[in-house]
C-alpha atoms as a PDB file:
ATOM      1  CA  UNK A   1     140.989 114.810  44.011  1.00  0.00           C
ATOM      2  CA  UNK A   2     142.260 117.680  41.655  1.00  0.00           C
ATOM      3  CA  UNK A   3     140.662 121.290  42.789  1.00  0.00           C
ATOM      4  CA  UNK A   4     139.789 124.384  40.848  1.00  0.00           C
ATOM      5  CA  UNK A   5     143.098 127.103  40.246  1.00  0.00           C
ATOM      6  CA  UNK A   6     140.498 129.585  41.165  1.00  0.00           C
ATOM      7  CA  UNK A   7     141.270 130.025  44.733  1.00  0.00           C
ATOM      8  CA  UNK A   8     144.491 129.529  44.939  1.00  0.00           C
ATOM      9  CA  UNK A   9     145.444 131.965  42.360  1.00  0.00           C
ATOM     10  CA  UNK A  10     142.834 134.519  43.905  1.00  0.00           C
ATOM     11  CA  UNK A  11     145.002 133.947  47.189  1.00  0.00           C
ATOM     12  CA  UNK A  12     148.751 134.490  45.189  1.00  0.00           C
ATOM     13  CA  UNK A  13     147.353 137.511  43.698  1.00  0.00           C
ATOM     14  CA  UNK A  14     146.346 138.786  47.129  1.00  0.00           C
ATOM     15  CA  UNK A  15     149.241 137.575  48.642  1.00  0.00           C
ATOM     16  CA  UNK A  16     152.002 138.887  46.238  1.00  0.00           C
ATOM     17  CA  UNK A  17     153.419 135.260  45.482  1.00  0.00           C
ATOM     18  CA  UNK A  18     152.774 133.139  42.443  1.00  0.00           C
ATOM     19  CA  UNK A  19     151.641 129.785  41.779  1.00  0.00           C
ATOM     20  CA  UNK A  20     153.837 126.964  39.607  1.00  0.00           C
ATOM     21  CA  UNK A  21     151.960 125.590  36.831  1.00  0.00           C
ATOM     22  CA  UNK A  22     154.294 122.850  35.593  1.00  0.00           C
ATOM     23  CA  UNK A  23     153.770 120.442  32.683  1.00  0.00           C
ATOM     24  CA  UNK A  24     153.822 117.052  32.409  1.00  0.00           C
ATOM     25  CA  UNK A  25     154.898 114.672  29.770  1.00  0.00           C
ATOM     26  CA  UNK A  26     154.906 111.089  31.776  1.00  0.00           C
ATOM     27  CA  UNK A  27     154.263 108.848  34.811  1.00  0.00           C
ATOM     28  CA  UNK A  28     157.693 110.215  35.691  1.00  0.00           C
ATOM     29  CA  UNK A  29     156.787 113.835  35.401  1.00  0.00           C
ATOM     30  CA  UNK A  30     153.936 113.587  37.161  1.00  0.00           C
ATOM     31  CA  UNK A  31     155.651 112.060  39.970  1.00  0.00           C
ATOM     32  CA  UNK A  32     157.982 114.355  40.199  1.00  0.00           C
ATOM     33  CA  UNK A  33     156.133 117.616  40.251  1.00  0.00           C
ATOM     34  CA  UNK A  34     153.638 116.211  42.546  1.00  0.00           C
ATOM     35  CA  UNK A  35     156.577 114.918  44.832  1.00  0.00           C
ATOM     36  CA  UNK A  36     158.097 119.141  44.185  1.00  0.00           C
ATOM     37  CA  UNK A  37     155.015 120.443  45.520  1.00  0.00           C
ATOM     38  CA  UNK A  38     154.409 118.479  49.130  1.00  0.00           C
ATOM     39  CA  UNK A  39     158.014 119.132  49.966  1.00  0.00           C
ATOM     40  CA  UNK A  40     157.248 122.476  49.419  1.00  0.00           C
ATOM     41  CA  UNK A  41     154.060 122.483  51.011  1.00  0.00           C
ATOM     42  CA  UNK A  42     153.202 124.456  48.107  1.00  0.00           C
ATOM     43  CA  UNK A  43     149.526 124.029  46.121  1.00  0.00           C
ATOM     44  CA  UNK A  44     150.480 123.722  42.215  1.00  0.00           C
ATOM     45  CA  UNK A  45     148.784 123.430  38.525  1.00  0.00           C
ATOM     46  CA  UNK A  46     149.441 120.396  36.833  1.00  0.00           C
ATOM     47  CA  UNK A  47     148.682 120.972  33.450  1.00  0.00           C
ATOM     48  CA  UNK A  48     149.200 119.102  29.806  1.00  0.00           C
ATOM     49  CA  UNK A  49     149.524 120.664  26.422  1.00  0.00           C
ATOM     50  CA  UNK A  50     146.886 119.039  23.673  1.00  0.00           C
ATOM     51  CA  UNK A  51     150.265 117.268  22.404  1.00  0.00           C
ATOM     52  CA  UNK A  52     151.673 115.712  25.458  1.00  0.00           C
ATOM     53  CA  UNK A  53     147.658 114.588  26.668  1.00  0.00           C
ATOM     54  CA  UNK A  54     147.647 113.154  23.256  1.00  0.00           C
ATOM     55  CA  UNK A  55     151.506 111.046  23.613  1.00  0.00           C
ATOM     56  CA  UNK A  56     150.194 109.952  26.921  1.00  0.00           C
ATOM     57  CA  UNK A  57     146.987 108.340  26.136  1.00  0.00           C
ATOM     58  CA  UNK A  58     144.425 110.714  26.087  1.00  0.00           C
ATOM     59  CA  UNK A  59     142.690 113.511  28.715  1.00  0.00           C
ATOM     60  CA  UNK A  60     140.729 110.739  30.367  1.00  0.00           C
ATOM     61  CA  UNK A  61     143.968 108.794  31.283  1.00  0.00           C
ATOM     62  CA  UNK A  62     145.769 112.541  32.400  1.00  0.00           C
ATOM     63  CA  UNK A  63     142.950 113.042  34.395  1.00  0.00           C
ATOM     64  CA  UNK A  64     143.180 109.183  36.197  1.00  0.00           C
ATOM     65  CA  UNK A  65     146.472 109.249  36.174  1.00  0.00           C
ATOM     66  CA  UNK A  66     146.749 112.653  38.429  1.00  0.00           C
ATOM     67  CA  UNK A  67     144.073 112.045  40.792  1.00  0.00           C
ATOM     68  CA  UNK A  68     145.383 108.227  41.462  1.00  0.00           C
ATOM     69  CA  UNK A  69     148.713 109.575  42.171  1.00  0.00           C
ATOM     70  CA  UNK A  70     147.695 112.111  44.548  1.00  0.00           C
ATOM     71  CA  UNK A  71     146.096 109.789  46.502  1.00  0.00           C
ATOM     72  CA  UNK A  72     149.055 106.670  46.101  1.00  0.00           C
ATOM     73  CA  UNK A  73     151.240 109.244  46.848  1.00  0.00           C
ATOM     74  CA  UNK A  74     149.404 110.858  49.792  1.00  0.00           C
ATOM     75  CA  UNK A  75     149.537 114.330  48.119  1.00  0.00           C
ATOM     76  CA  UNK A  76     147.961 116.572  50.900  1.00  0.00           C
ATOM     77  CA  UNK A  77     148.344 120.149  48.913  1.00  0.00           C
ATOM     78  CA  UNK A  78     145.712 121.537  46.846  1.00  0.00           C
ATOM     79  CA  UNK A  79     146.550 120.779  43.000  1.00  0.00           C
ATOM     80  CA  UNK A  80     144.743 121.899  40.079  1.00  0.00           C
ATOM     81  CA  UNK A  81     145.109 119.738  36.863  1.00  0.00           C
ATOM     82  CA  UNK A  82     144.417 122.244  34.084  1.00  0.00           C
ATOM     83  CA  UNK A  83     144.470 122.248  30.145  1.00  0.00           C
ATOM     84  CA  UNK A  84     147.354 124.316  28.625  1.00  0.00           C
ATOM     85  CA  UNK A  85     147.457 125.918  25.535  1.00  0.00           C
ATOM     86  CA  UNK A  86     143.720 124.438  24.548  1.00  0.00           C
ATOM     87  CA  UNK A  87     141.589 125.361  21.468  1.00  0.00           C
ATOM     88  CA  UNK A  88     137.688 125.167  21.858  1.00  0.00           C
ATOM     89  CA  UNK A  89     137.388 121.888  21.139  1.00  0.00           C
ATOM     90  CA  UNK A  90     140.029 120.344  23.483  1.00  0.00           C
ATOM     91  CA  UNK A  91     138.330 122.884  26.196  1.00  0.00           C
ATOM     92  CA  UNK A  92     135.400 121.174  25.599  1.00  0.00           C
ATOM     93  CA  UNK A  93     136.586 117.537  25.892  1.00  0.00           C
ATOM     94  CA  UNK A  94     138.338 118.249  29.193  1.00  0.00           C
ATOM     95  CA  UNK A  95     135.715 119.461  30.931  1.00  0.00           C
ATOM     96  CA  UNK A  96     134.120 116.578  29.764  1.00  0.00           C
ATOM     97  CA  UNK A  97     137.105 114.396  30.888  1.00  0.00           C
ATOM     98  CA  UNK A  98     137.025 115.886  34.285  1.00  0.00           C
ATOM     99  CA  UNK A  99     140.167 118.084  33.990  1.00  0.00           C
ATOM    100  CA  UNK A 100     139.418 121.056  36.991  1.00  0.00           C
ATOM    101  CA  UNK A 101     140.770 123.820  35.011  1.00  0.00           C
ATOM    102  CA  UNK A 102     141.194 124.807  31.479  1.00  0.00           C
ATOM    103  CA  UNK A 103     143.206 127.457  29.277  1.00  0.00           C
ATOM    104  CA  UNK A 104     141.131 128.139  25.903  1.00  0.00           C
ATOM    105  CA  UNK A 105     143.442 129.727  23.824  1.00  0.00           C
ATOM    106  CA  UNK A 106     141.569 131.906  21.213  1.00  0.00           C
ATOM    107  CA  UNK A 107     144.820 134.265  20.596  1.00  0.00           C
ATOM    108  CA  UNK A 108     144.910 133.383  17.143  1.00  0.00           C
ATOM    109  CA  UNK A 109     141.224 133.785  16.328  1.00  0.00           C
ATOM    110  CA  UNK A 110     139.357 136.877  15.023  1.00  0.00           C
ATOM    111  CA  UNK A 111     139.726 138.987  18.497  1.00  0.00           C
ATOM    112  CA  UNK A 112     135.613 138.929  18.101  1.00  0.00           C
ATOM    113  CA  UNK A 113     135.905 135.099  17.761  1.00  0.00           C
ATOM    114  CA  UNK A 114     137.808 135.228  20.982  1.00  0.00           C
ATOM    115  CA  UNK A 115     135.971 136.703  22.761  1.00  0.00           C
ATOM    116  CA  UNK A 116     132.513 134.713  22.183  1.00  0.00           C
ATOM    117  CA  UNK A 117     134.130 131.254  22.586  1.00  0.00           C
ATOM    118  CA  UNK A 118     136.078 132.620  25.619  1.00  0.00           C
ATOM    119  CA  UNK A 119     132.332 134.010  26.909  1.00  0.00           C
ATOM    120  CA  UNK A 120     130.823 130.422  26.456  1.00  0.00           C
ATOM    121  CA  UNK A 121     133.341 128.691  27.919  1.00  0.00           C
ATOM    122  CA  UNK A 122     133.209 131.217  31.232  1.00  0.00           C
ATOM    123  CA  UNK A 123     129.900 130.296  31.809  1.00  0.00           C
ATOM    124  CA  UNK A 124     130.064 126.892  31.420  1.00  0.00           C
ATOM    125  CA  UNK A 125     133.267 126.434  34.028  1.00  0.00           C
ATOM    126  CA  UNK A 126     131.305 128.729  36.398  1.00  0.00           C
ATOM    127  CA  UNK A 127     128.381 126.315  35.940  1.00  0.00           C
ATOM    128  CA  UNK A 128     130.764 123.175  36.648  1.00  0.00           C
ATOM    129  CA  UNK A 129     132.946 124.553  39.203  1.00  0.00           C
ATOM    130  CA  UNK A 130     136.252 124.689  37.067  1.00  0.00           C
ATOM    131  CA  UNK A 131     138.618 127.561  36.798  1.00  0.00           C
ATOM    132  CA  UNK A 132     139.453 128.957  33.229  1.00  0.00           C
ATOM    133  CA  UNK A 133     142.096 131.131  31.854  1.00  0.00           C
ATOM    134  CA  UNK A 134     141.802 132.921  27.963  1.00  0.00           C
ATOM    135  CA  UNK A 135     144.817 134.286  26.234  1.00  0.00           C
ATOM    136  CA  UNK A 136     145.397 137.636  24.617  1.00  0.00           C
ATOM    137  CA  UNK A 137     148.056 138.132  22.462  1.00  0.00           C
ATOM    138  CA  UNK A 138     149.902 135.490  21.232  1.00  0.00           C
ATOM    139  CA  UNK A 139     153.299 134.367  23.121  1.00  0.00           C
ATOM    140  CA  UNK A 140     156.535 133.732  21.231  1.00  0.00           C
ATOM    141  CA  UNK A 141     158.116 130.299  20.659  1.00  0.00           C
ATOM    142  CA  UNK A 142     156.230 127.561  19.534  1.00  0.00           C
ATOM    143  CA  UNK A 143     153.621 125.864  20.814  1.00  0.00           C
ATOM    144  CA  UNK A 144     152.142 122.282  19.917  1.00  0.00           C
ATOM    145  CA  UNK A 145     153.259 123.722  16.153  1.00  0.00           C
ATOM    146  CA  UNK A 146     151.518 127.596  16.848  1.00  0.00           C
ATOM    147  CA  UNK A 147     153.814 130.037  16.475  1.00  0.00           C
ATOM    148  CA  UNK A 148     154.283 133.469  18.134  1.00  0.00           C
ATOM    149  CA  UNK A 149     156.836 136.325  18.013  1.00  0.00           C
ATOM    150  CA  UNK A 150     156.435 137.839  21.178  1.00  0.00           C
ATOM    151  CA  UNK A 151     153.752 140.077  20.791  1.00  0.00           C
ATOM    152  CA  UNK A 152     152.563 142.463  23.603  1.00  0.00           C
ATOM    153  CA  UNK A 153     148.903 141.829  24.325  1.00  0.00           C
ATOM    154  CA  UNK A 154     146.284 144.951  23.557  1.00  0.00           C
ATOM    155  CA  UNK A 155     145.079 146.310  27.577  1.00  0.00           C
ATOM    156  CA  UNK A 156     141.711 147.001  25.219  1.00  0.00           C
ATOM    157  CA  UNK A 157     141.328 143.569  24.481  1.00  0.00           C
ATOM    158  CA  UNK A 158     142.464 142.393  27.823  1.00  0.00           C
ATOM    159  CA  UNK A 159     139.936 144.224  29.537  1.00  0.00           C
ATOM    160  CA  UNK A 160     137.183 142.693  27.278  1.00  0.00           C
ATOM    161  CA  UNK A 161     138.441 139.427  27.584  1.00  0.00           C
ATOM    162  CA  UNK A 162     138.462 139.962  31.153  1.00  0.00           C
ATOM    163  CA  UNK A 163     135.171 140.759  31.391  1.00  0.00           C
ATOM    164  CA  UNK A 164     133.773 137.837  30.085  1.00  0.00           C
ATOM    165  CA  UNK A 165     134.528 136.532  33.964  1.00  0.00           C
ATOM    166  CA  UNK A 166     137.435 134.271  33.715  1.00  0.00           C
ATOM    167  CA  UNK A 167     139.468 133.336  36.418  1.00  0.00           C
ATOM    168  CA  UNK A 168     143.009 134.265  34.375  1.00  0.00           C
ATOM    169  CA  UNK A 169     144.354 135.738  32.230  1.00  0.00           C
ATOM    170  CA  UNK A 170     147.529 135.577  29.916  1.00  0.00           C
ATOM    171  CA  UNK A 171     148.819 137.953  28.245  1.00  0.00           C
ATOM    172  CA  UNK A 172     151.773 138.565  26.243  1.00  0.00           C
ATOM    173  CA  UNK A 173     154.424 141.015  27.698  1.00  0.00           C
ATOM    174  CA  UNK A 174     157.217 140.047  25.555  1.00  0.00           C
ATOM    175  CA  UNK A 175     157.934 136.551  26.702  1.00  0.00           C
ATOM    176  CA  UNK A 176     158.164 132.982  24.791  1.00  0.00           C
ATOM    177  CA  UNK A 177     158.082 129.271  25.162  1.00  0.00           C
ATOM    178  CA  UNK A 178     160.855 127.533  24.839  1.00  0.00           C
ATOM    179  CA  UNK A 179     164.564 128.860  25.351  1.00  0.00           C
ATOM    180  CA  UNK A 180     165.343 132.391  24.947  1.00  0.00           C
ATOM    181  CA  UNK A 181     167.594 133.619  22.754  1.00  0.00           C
ATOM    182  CA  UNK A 182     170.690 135.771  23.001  1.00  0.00           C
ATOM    183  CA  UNK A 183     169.964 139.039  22.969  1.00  0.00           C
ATOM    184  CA  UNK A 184     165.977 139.135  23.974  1.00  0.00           C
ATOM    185  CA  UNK A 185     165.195 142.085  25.543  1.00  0.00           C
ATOM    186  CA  UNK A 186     162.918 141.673  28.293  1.00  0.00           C
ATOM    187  CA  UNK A 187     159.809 141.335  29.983  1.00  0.00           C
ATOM    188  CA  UNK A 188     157.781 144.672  29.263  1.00  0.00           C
ATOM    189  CA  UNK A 189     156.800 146.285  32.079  1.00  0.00           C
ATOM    190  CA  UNK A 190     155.148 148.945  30.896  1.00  0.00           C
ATOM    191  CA  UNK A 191     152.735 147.063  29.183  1.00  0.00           C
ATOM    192  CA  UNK A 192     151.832 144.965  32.488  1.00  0.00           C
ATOM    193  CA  UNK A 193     151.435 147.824  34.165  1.00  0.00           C
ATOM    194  CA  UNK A 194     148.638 149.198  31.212  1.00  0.00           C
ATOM    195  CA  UNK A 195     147.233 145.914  30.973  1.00  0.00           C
ATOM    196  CA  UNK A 196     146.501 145.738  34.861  1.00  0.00           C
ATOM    197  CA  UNK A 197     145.981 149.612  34.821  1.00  0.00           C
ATOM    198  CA  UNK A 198     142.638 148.315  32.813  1.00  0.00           C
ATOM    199  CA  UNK A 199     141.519 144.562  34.099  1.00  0.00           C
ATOM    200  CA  UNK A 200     141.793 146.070  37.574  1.00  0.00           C
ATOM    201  CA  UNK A 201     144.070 144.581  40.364  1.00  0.00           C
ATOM    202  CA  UNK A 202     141.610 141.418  41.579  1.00  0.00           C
ATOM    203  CA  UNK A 203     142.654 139.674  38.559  1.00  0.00           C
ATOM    204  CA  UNK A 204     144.901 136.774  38.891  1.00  0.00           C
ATOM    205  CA  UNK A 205     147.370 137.041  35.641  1.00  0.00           C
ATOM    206  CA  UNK A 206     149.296 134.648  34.015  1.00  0.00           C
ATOM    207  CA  UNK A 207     152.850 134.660  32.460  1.00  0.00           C
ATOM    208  CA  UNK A 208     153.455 131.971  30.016  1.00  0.00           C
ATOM    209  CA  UNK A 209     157.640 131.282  28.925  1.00  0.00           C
ATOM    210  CA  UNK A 210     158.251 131.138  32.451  1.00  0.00           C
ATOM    211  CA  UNK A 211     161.391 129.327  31.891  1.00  0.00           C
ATOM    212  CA  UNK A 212     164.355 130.920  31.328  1.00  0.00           C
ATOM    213  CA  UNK A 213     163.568 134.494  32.541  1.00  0.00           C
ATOM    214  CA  UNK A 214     165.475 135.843  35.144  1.00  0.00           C
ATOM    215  CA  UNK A 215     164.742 135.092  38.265  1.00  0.00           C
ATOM    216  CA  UNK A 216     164.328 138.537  39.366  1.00  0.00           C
ATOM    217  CA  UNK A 217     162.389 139.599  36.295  1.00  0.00           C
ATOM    218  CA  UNK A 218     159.784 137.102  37.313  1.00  0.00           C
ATOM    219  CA  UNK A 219     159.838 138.468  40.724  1.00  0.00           C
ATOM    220  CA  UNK A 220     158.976 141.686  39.784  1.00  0.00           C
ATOM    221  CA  UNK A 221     155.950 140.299  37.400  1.00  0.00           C
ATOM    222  CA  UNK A 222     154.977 138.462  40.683  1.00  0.00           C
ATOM    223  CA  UNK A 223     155.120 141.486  42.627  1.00  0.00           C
ATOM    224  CA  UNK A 224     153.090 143.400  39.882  1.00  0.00           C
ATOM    225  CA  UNK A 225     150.201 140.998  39.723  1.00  0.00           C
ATOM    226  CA  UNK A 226     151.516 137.664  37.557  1.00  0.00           C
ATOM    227  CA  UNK A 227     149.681 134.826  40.290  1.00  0.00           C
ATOM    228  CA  UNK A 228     150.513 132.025  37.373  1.00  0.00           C
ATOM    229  CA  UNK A 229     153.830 131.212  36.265  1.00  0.00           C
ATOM    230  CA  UNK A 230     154.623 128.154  33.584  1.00  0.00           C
ATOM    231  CA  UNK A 231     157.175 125.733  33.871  1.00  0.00           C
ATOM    232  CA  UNK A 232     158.310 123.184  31.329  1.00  0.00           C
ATOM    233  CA  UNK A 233     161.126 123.717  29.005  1.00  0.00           C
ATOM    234  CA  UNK A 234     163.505 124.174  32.591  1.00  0.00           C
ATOM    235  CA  UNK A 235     162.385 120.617  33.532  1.00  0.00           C
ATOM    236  CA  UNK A 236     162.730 119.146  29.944  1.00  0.00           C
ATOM    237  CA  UNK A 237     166.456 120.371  30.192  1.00  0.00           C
ATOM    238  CA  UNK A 238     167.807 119.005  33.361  1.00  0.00           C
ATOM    239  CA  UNK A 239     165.640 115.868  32.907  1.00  0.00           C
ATOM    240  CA  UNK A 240     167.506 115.659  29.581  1.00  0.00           C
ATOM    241  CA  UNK A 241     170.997 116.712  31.128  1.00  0.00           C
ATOM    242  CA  UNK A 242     171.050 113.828  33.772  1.00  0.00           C
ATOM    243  CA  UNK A 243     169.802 111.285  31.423  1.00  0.00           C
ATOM    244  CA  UNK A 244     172.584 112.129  29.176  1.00  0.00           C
ATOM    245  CA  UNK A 245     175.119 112.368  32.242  1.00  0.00           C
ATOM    246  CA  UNK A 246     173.932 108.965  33.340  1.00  0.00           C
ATOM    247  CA  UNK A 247     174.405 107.072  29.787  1.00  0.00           C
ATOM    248  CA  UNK A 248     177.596 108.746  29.451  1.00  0.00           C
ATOM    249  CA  UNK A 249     178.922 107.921  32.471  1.00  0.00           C
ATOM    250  CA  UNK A 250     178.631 104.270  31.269  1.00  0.00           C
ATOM    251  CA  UNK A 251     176.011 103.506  34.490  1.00  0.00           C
ATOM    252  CA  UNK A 252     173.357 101.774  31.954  1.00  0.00           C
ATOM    253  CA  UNK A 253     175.702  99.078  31.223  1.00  0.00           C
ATOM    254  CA  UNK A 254     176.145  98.494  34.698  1.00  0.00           C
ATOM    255  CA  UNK A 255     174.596  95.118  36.550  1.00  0.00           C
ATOM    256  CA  UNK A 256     171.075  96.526  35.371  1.00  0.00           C
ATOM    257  CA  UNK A 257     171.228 100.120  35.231  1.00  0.00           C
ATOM    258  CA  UNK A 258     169.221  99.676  32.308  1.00  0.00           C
ATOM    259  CA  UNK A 259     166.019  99.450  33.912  1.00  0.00           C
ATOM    260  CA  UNK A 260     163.701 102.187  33.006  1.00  0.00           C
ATOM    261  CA  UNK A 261     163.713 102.555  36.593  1.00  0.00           C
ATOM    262  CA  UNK A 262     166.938 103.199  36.977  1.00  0.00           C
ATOM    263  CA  UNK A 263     167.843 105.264  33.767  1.00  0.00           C
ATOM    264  CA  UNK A 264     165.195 107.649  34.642  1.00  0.00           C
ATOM    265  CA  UNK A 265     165.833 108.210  38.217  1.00  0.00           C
ATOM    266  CA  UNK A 266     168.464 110.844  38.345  1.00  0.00           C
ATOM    267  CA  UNK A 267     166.342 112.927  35.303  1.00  0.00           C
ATOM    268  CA  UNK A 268     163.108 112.303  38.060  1.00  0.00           C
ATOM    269  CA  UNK A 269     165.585 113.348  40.949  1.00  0.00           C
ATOM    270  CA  UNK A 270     166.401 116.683  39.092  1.00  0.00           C
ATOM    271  CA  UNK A 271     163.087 117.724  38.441  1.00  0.00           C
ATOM    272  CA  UNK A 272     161.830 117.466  41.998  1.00  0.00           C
ATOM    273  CA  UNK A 273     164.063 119.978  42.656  1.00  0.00           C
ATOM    274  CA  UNK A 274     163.575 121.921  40.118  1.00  0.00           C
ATOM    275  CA  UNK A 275     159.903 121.801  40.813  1.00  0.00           C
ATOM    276  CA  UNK A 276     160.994 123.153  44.481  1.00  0.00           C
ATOM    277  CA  UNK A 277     163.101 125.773  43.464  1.00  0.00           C
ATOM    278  CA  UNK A 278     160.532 127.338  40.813  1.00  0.00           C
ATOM    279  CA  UNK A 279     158.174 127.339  43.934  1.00  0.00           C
ATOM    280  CA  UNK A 280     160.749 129.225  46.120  1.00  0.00           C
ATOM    281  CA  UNK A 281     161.469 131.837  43.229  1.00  0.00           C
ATOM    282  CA  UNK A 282     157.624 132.249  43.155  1.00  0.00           C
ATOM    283  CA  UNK A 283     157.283 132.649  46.887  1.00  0.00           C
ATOM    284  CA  UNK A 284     154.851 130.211  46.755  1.00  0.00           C
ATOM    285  CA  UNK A 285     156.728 127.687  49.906  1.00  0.00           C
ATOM    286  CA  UNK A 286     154.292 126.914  52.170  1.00  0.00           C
ATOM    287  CA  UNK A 287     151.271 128.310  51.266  1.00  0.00           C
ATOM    288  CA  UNK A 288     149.393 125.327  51.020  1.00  0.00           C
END
């Protein structure tokens, strides 16, 4: 049911618009982004960290889970269910679970080290049909415990990454996972424009952090040549905020608004739309 990211990132990079990639943690989650993305008419990436595949069961399970929903739910937009953050080995076992597109992230290797695993990998997901993204530079935050400061990726080693024929590439311009803190300064510009100066302008790029920048700043990364944007600590926060506002508000002890299904309806409510509005920042409505 789940697609390669391939063409539909090909198409926002031709386009000038940018594709959501939004994580999931849950049933819920899943739901919910899925639900985001046919309102919008928009074609997504679902993806999982190593962490969250891990809390909920295992890649096999992620990769049942997604497909079953998008046909229970009559999902009709293209969706790509793709491995965040992924070292080699977890690379390996989703494309062995059946996951349609994977991120092998070799940003902390030996750049050499990189660059082979990235190579074999390439070649292998052109073989199968699956989309991959590599990683230069490390981005800030943290990370399934991997932590980056920012760093702005090296155009040299983008362009030899890129080379190796994946499908996207991410590259660290100065953002971070996670919330940003007072005071940061800003995507770097200048250093997109080098980087794409040497991959050339075909290739789809991807910004990691995606939550929290500006809206505008991510506009103008879109309109630069970021076709991949990530989503997850903005739907972590108002899933967070309306499961707190419910509780406090006393509705749990009501009749039985303690039912899971209950208690986690307005946090599923608020991510739906958050899933829609990302997708209208990234110009991405209707494009499925």
């Amino acid at each position: 049911m789940t697609v390669s990211a391939r063409d539909m990132v090909i198409a926002a990079r031709k386009g000038g618009y940018g594709i959501g990639a939004f994580n999931i943690n849950n049933l819920e989650w899943t739901q919910s982004v899925l639900k985001g993305a046919q309102e919008a008419n928009a074609p997504i990436i679902v993806q999982t960290s190593m962490g969250a595949a891990k809390y909920m069961g295992g890649y096999k399970l992620c990769v049942d889970m997604v497909n079953d929903l998008i046909d229970s739910m009559g999902i009709t937009v293209p969706i790509a269910l793709h491995l965040d953050h992924g070292n080699y080995e977890a690379a390996k076992a989703c494309i062995e679970a059946g996951y349609s597109s994977i991120m092998f992230d070799g940003s902390a290797l030996p750049f050499e080290e990189n660059l082979a695993k990235t190579r074999e990998l390439a070649q292998i997901c052109k073989d199968k049909g699956i989309s991959l993204e590599a990683e230069v530079g490390a981005i800030g935050g943290e990370e399934d415990g991997i932590v980056g400061m920012g760093e702005c990726a090296d155009p040299d080693e983008c362009k030899a990454i890129a080379d190796c024929g994946v499908d996207m590439l991410a590259c660290g311009i100065g953002n971070i996972h996670g919330v940003y803190p007072e005071g940061w300064p800003g995507l770097r510009f200048d250093v997109l424009d080098a980087i794409i100066a040497k991959v050339g302008d075909d290739l789809p790029l991807v910004l990691h952090g995606g939550s929290g920048i500006p809206d505008a700043m991510v506009q103008e990364a879109v309109r630069k040549g970021v076709s991949k944007i990530n989503v997850n600590t903005e739907l972590q926060l108002v899933f967070a905020a309306k499961t707190r506002e419910y509780i406090e508000a006393g509705k749990d002890k009501e009749g039985k608004g303690f039912d899971p299904r209950k208690l986690l309806a307005p946090g599923f409510a608020a991510c739906v739309d958050m899933v829609k509005y990302k997708i209208d920042v990234f110009g991405s409505t209707n494009k499925a």
